[in-house]
N, C-alpha and C. Protein backbone atom coordinates (compact mmCIF):
# COMPACT_ATOMS: atom_id res chain seq x y z
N UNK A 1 90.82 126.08 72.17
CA UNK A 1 90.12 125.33 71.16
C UNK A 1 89.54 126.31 70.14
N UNK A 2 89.63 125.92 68.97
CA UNK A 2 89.11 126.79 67.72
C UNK A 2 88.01 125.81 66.87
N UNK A 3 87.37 126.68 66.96
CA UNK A 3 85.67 126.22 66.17
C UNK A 3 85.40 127.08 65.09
N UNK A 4 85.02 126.46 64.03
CA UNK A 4 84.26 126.92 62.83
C UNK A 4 82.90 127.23 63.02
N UNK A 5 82.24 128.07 62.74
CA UNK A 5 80.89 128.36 63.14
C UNK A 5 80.26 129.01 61.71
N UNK A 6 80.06 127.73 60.97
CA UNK A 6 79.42 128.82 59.90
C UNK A 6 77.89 129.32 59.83
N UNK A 7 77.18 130.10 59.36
CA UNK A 7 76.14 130.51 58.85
C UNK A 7 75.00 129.23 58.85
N UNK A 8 75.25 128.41 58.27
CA UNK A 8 74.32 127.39 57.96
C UNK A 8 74.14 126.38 59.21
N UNK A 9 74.94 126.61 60.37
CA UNK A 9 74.84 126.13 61.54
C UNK A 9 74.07 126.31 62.44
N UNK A 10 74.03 127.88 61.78
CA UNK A 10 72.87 128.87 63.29
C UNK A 10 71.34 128.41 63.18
N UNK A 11 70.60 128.01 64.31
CA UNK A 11 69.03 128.22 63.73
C UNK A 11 68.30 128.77 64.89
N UNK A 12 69.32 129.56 65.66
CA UNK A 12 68.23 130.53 66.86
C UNK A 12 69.44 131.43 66.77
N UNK A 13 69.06 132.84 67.38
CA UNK A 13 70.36 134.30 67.42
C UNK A 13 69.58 134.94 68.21
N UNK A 14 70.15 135.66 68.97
CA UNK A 14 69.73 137.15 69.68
C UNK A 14 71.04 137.86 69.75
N UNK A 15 70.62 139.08 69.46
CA UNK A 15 71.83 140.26 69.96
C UNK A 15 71.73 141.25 70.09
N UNK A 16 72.47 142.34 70.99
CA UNK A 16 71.91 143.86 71.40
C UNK A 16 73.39 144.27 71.39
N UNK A 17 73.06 145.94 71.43
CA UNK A 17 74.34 146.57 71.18
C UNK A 17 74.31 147.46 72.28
N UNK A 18 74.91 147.51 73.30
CA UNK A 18 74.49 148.50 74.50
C UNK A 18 75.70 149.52 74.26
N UNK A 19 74.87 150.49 74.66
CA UNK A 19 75.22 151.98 74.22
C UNK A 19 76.89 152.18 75.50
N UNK A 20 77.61 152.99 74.91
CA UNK A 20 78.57 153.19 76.04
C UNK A 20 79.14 152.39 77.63
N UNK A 21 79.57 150.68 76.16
CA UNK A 21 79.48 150.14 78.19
C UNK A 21 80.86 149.28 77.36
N UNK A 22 81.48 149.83 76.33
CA UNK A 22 82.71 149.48 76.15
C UNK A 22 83.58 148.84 77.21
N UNK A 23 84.42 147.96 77.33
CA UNK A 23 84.94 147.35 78.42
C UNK A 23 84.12 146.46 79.43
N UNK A 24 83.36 146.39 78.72
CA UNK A 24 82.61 145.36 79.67
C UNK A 24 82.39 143.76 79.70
N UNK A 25 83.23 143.30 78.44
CA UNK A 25 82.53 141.85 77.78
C UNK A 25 83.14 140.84 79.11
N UNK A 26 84.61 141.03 79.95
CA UNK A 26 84.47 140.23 80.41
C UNK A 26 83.47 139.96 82.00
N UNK A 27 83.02 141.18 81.99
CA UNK A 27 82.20 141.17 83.18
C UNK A 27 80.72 140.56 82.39
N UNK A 28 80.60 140.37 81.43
CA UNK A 28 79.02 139.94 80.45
C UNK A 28 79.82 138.58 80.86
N UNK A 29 80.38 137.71 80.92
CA UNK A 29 81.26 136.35 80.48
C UNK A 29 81.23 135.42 81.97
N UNK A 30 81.93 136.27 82.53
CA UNK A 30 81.66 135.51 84.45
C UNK A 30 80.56 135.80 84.80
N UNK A 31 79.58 137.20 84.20
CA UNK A 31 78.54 137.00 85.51
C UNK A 31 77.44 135.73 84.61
N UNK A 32 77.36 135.70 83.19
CA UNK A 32 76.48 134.60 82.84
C UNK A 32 76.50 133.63 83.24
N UNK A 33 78.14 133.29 83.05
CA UNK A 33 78.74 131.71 83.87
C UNK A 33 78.31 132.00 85.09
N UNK A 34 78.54 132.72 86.18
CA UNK A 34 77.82 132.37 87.64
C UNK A 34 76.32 132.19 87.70
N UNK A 35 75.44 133.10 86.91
CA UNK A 35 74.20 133.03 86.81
C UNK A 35 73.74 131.50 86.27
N UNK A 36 74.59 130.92 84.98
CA UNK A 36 73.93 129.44 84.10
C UNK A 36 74.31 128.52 85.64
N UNK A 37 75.70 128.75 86.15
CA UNK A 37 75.79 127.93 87.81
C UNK A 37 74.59 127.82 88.24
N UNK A 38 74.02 129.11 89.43
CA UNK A 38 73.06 128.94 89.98
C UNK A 38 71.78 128.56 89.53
N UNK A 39 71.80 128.32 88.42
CA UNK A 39 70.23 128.45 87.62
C UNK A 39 70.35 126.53 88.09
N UNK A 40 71.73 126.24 88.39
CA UNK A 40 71.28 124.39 88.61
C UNK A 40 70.40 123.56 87.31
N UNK A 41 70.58 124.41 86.46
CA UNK A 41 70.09 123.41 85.17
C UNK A 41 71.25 122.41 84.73
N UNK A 42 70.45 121.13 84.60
CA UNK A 42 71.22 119.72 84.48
C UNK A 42 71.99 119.51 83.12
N UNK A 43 72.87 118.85 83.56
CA UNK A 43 73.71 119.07 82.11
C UNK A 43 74.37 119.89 81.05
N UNK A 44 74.36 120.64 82.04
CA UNK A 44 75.15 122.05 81.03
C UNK A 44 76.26 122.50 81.42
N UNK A 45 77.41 122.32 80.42
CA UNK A 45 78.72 122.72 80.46
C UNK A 45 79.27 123.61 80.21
N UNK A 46 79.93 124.83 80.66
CA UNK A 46 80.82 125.77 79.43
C UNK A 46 82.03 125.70 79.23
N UNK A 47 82.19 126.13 78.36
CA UNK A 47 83.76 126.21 77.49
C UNK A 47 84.49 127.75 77.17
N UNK A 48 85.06 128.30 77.15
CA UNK A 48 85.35 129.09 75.98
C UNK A 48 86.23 128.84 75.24
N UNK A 49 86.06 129.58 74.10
CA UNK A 49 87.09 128.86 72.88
C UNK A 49 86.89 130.20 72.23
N UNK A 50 87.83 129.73 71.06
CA UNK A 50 88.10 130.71 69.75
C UNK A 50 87.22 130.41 68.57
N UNK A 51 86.06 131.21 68.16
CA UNK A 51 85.52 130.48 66.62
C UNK A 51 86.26 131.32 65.55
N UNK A 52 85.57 130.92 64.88
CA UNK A 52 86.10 131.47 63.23
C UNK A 52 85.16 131.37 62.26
N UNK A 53 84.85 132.12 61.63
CA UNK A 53 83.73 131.75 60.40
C UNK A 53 84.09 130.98 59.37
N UNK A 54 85.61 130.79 58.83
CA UNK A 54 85.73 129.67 58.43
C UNK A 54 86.97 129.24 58.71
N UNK A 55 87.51 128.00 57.58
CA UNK A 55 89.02 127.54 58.18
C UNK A 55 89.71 128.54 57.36
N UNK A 56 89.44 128.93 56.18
CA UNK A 56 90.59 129.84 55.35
C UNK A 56 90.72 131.15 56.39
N UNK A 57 89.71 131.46 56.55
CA UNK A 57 89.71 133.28 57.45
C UNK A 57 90.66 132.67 58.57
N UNK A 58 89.92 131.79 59.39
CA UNK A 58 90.55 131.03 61.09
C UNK A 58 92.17 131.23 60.74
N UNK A 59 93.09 130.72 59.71
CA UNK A 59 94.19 131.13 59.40
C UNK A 59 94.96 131.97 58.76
N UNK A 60 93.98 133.13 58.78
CA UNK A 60 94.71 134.83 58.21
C UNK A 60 94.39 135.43 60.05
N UNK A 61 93.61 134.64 61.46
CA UNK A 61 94.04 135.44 62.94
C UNK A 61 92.43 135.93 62.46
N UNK A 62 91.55 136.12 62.25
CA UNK A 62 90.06 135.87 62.10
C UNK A 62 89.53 135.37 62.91
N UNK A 63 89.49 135.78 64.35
CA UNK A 63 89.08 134.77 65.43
C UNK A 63 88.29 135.63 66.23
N UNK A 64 87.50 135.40 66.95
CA UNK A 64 86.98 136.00 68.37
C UNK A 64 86.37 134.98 69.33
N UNK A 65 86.66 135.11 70.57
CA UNK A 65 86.01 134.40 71.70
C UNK A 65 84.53 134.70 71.95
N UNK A 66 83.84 133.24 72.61
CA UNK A 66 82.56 133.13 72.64
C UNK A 66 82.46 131.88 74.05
N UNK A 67 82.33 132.10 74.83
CA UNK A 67 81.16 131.18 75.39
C UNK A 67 80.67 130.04 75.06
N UNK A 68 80.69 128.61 75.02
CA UNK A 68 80.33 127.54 74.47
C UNK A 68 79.69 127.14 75.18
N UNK A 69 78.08 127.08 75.76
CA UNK A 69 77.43 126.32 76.50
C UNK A 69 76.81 125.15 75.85
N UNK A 70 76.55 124.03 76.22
CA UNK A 70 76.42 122.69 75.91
C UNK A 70 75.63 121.99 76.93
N UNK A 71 74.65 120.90 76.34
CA UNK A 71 74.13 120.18 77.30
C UNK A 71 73.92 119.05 76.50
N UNK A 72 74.54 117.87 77.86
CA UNK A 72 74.82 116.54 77.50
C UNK A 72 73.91 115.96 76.90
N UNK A 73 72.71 116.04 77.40
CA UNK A 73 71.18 115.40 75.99
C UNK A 73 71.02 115.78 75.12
N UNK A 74 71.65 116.86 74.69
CA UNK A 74 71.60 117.35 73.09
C UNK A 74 72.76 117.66 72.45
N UNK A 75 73.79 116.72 72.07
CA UNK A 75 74.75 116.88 72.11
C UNK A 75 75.24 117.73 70.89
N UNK A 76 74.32 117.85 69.43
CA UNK A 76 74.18 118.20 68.56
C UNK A 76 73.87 119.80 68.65
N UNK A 77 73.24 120.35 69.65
CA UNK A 77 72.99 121.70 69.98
C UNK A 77 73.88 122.43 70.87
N UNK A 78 74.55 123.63 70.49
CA UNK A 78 75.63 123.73 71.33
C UNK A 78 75.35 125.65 71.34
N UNK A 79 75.39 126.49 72.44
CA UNK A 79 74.82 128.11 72.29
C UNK A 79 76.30 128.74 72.68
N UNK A 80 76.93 130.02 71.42
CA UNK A 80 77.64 130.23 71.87
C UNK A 80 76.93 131.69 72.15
N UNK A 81 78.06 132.36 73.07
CA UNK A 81 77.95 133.90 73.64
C UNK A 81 78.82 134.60 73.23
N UNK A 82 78.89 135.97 73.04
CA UNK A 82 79.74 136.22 72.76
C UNK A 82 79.45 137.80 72.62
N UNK A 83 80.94 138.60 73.53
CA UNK A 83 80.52 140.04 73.42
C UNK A 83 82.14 140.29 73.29
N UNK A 84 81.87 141.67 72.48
CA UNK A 84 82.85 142.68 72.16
C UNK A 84 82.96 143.65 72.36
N UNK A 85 83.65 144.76 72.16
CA UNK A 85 83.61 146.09 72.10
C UNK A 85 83.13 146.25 70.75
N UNK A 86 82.64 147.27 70.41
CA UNK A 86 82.36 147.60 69.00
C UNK A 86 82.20 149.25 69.03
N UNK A 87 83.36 150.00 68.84
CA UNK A 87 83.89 151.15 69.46
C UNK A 87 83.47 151.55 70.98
N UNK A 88 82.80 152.83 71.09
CA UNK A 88 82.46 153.09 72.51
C UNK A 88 81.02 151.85 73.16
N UNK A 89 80.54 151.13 72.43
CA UNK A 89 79.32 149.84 72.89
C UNK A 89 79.87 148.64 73.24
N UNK A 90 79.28 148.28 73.91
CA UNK A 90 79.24 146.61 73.58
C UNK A 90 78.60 145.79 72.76
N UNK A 91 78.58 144.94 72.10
CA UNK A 91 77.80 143.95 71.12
C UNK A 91 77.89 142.96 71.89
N UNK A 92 76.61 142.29 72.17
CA UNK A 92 76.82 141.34 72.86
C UNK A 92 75.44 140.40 72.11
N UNK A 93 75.70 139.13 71.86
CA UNK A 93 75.11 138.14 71.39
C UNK A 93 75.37 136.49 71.32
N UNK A 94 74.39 135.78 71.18
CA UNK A 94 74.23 134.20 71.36
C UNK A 94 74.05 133.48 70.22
N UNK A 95 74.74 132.54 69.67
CA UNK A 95 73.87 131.96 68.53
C UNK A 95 73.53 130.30 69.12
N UNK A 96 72.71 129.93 68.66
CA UNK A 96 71.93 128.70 68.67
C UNK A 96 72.40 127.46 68.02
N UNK A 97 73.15 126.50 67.57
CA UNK A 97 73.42 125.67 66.07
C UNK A 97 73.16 124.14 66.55
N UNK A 98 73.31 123.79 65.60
CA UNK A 98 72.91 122.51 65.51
C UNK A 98 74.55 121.96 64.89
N UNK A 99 74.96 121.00 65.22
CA UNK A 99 75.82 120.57 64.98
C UNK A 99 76.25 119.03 64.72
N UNK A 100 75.49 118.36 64.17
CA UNK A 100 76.13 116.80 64.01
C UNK A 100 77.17 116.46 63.77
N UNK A 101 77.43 115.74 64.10
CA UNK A 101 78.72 114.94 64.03
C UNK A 101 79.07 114.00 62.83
N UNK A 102 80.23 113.91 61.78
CA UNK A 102 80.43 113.85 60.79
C UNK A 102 79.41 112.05 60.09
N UNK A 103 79.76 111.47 61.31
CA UNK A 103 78.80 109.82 60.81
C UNK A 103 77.29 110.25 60.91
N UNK A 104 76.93 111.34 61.90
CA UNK A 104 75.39 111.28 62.06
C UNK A 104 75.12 112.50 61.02
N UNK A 105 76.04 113.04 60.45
CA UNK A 105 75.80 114.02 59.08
C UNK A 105 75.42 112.93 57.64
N UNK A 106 76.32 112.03 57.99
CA UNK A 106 76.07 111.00 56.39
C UNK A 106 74.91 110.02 56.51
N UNK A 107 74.57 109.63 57.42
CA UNK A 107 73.52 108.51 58.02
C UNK A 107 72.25 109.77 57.56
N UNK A 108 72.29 110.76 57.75
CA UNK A 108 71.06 111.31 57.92
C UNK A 108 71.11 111.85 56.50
N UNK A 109 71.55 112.12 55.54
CA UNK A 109 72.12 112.64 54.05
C UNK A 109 71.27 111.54 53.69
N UNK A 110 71.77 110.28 53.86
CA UNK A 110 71.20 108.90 53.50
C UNK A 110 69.59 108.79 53.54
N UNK A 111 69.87 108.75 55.04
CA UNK A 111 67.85 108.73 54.93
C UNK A 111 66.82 110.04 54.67
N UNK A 112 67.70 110.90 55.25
CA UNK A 112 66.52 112.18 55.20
C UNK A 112 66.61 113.01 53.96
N UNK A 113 67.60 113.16 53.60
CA UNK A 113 68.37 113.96 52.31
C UNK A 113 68.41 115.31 52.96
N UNK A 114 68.78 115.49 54.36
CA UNK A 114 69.25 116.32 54.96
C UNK A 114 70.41 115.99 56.05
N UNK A 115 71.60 116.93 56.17
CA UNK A 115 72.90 116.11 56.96
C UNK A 115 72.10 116.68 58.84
N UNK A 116 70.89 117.15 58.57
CA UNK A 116 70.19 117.49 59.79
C UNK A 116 69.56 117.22 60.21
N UNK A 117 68.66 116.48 59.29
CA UNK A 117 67.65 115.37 59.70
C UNK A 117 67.05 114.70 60.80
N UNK A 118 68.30 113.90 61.04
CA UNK A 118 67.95 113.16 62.04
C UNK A 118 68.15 114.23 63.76
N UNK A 119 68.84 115.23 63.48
CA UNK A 119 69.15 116.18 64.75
C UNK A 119 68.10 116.62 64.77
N UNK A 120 67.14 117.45 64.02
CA UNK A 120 65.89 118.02 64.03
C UNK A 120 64.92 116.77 64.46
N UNK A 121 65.04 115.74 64.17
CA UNK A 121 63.81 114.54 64.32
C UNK A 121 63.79 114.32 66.01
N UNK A 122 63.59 115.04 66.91
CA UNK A 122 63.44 115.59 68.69
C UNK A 122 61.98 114.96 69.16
N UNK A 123 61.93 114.10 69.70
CA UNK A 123 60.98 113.57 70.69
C UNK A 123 60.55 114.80 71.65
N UNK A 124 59.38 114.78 71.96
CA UNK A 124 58.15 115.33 72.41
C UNK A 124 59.62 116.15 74.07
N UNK A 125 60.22 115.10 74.69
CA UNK A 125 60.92 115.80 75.79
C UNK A 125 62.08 116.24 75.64
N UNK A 126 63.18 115.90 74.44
CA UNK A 126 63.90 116.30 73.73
C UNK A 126 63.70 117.68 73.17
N UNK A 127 62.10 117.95 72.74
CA UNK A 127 61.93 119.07 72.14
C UNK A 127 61.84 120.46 73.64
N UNK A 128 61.05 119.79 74.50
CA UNK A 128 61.27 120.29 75.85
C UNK A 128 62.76 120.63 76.53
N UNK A 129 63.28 120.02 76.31
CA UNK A 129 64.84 120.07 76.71
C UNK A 129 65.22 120.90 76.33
N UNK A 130 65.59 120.51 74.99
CA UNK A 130 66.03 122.18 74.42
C UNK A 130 65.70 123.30 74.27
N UNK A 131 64.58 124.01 74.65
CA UNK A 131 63.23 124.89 74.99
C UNK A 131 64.26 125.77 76.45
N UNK A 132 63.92 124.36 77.36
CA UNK A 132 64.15 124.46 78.38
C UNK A 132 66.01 125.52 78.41
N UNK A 133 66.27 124.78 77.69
CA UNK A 133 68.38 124.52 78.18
C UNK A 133 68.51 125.93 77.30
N UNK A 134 67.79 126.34 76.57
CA UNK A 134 68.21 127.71 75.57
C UNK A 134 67.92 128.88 76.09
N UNK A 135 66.59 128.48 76.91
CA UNK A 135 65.87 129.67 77.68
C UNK A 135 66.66 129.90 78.88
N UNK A 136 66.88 129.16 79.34
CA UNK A 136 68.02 129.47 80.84
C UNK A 136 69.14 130.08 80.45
N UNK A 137 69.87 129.62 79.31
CA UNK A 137 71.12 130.21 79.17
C UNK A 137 70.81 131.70 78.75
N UNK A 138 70.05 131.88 77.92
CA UNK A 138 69.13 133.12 77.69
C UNK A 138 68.91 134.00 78.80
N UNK A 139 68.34 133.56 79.16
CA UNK A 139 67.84 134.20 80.79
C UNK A 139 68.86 134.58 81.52
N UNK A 140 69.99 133.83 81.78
CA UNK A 140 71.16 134.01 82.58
C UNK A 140 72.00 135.16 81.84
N UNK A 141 72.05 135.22 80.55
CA UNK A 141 72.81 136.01 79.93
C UNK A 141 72.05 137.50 79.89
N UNK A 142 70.74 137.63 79.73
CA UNK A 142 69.93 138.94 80.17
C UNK A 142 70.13 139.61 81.27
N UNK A 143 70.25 138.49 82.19
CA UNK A 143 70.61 138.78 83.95
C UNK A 143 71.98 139.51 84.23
N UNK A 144 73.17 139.21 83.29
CA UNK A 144 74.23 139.74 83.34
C UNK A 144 73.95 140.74 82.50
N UNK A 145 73.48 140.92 81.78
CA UNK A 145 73.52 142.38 80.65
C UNK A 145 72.65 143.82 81.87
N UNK A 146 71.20 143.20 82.70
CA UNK A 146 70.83 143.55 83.36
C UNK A 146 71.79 144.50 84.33
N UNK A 147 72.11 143.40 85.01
CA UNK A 147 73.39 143.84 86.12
C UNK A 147 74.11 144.81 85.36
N UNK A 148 74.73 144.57 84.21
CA UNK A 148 75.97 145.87 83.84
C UNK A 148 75.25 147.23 83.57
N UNK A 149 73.82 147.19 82.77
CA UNK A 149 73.09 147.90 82.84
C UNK A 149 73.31 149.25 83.41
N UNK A 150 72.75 147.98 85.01
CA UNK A 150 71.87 149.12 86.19
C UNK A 150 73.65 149.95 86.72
N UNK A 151 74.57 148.98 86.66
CA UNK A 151 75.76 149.71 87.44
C UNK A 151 76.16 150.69 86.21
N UNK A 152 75.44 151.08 85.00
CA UNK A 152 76.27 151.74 84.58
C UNK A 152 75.26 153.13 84.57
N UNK A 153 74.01 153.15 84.91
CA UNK A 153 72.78 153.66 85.12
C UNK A 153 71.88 153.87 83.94
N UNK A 154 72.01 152.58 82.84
CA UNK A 154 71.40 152.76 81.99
C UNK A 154 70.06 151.72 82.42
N UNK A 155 69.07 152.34 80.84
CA UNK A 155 67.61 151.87 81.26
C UNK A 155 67.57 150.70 80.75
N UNK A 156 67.37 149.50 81.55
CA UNK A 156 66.99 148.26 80.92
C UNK A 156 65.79 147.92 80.56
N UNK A 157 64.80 148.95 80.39
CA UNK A 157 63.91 148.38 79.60
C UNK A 157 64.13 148.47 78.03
N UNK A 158 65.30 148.69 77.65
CA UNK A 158 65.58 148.94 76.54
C UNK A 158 66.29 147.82 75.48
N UNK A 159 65.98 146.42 76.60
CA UNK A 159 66.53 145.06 76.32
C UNK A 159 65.36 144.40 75.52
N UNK A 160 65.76 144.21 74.28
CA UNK A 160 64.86 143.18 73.56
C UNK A 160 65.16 141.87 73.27
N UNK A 161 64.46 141.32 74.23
CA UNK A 161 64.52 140.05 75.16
C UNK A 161 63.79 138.71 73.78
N UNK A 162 63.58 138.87 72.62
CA UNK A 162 62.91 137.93 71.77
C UNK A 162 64.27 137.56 70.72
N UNK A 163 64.33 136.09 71.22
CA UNK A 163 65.70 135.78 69.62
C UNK A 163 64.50 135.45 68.52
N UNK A 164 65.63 135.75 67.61
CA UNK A 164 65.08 135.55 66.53
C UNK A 164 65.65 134.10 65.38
N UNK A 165 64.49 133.09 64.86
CA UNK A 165 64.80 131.78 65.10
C UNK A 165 64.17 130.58 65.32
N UNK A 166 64.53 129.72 65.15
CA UNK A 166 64.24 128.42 65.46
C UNK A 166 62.74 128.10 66.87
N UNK A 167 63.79 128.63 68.00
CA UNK A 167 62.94 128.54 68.99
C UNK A 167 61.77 130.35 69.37
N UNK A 168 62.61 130.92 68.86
CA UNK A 168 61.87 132.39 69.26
C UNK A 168 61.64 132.60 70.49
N UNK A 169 62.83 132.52 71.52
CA UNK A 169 62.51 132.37 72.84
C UNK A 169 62.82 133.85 73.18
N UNK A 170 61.99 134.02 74.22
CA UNK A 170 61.52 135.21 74.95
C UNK A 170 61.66 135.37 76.77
C-alpha cells in the first residue's frame, strides 16, 4: 500500500539520529511491533506500507517504508514510524497526522472553514485516547531504540524522549 503523507498532515513528530547503528531499521520495526503487542493497548493496528510525499514524486520511485499504527476510535489519527540508514546512523522517527476522510474533509470546510475541524473537535475521552494511544506507541518505539542501544553499547541517556507538536508527549 502507498500513502501520501504530506506536510500539512503532520501535527505531532519526534526523531533521533543514532550514531553508528546503520543496519538496524529492521530490528527498530519488529521489536516496536512486539513491544505496541505487549503493551495490550486496545485498538491498535499496524500496517506497513510505502509513503510518498506526494503523488508526482510517489511516481518518479520516491518512496520509503514506515510503520502505520492506527487505532480504531480515532480513525482520523494514524502514527507512522519510520527508520533508515542515513550513511553510517540510523534516522529513526514517528509522525503524528490527522487524516479525514474526503466527505468528513467537505462537511467540516462547510461548517468550520477548516477540512479539520471537525477531527480536532475531540471530546474530553477522545482527547484522552489519543494522549493515551500516541504515548504507548511512543514508548514502545523508545523501548526498541533502547534495546538496539544497549546491544550496541551505546549511552541511552542520549535519547530525547519529547516530540515536538500537537501533543508534546514525553
Amino acid at each position: 500500500m502507498a500513502i501520501t503523507l504530506q506536510d500539512e498532515k503532520i501535527i505531532d513528530r519526534w526523531s533521533m539520529l543514532i550514531e553508528d547503528a546503520q543496519g538496524n531499521a529492521e530490528q527498530i520495526y519488529k521489536d516496536t511491533e512486539g513491544f505496541i503487542k505487549e503493551s495490550r493497548a486496545p485498538g491498535i493496528n499496524m500496517e506497513r506500507v510505502r509513503v510518498m510525499p506526494s503523488l508526482l514524486k510517489g511516481l518518479f520511485g520516491v518512496k520509503r517504508e514506515y510503520l502505520m499504527v492506527t487505532n480504531e476510535g480515532l480513525g482520523d489519527y494514524r502514527m507512522y514510524i519510520g527508520a533508515r540508514d542515513y550513511g553510517n546512523n540510523l534516522d529513526v522517527s514517528w509522525y503524528l497526522t490527522c487524516e479525514p476522510g474526503f466527505f468528513k474533509k467537505a462537511l467540516s470546510e462547510i461548517l468550520t472553514k477548516s477540512e479539520k475541524g471537525l477531527s480536532f473537535s475531540l471530546d474530553l475521552f477522545q482527547q484522552q485516547d489519543l494522549n493515551a494511544y500516541a504515548t504507548v506507541v511512543h514508548h514502545c518505539l523508545l523501548k526498541a531504540i533502547e534495546k538496539m542501544m544497549v546491544g550496541l553499547n551505546q549511552d541511552t541517556s542520549k535519547i530525547d524522549r519529547k516530540s515536538k507538536g500537537f501533543l508534546g508527549i514525553s
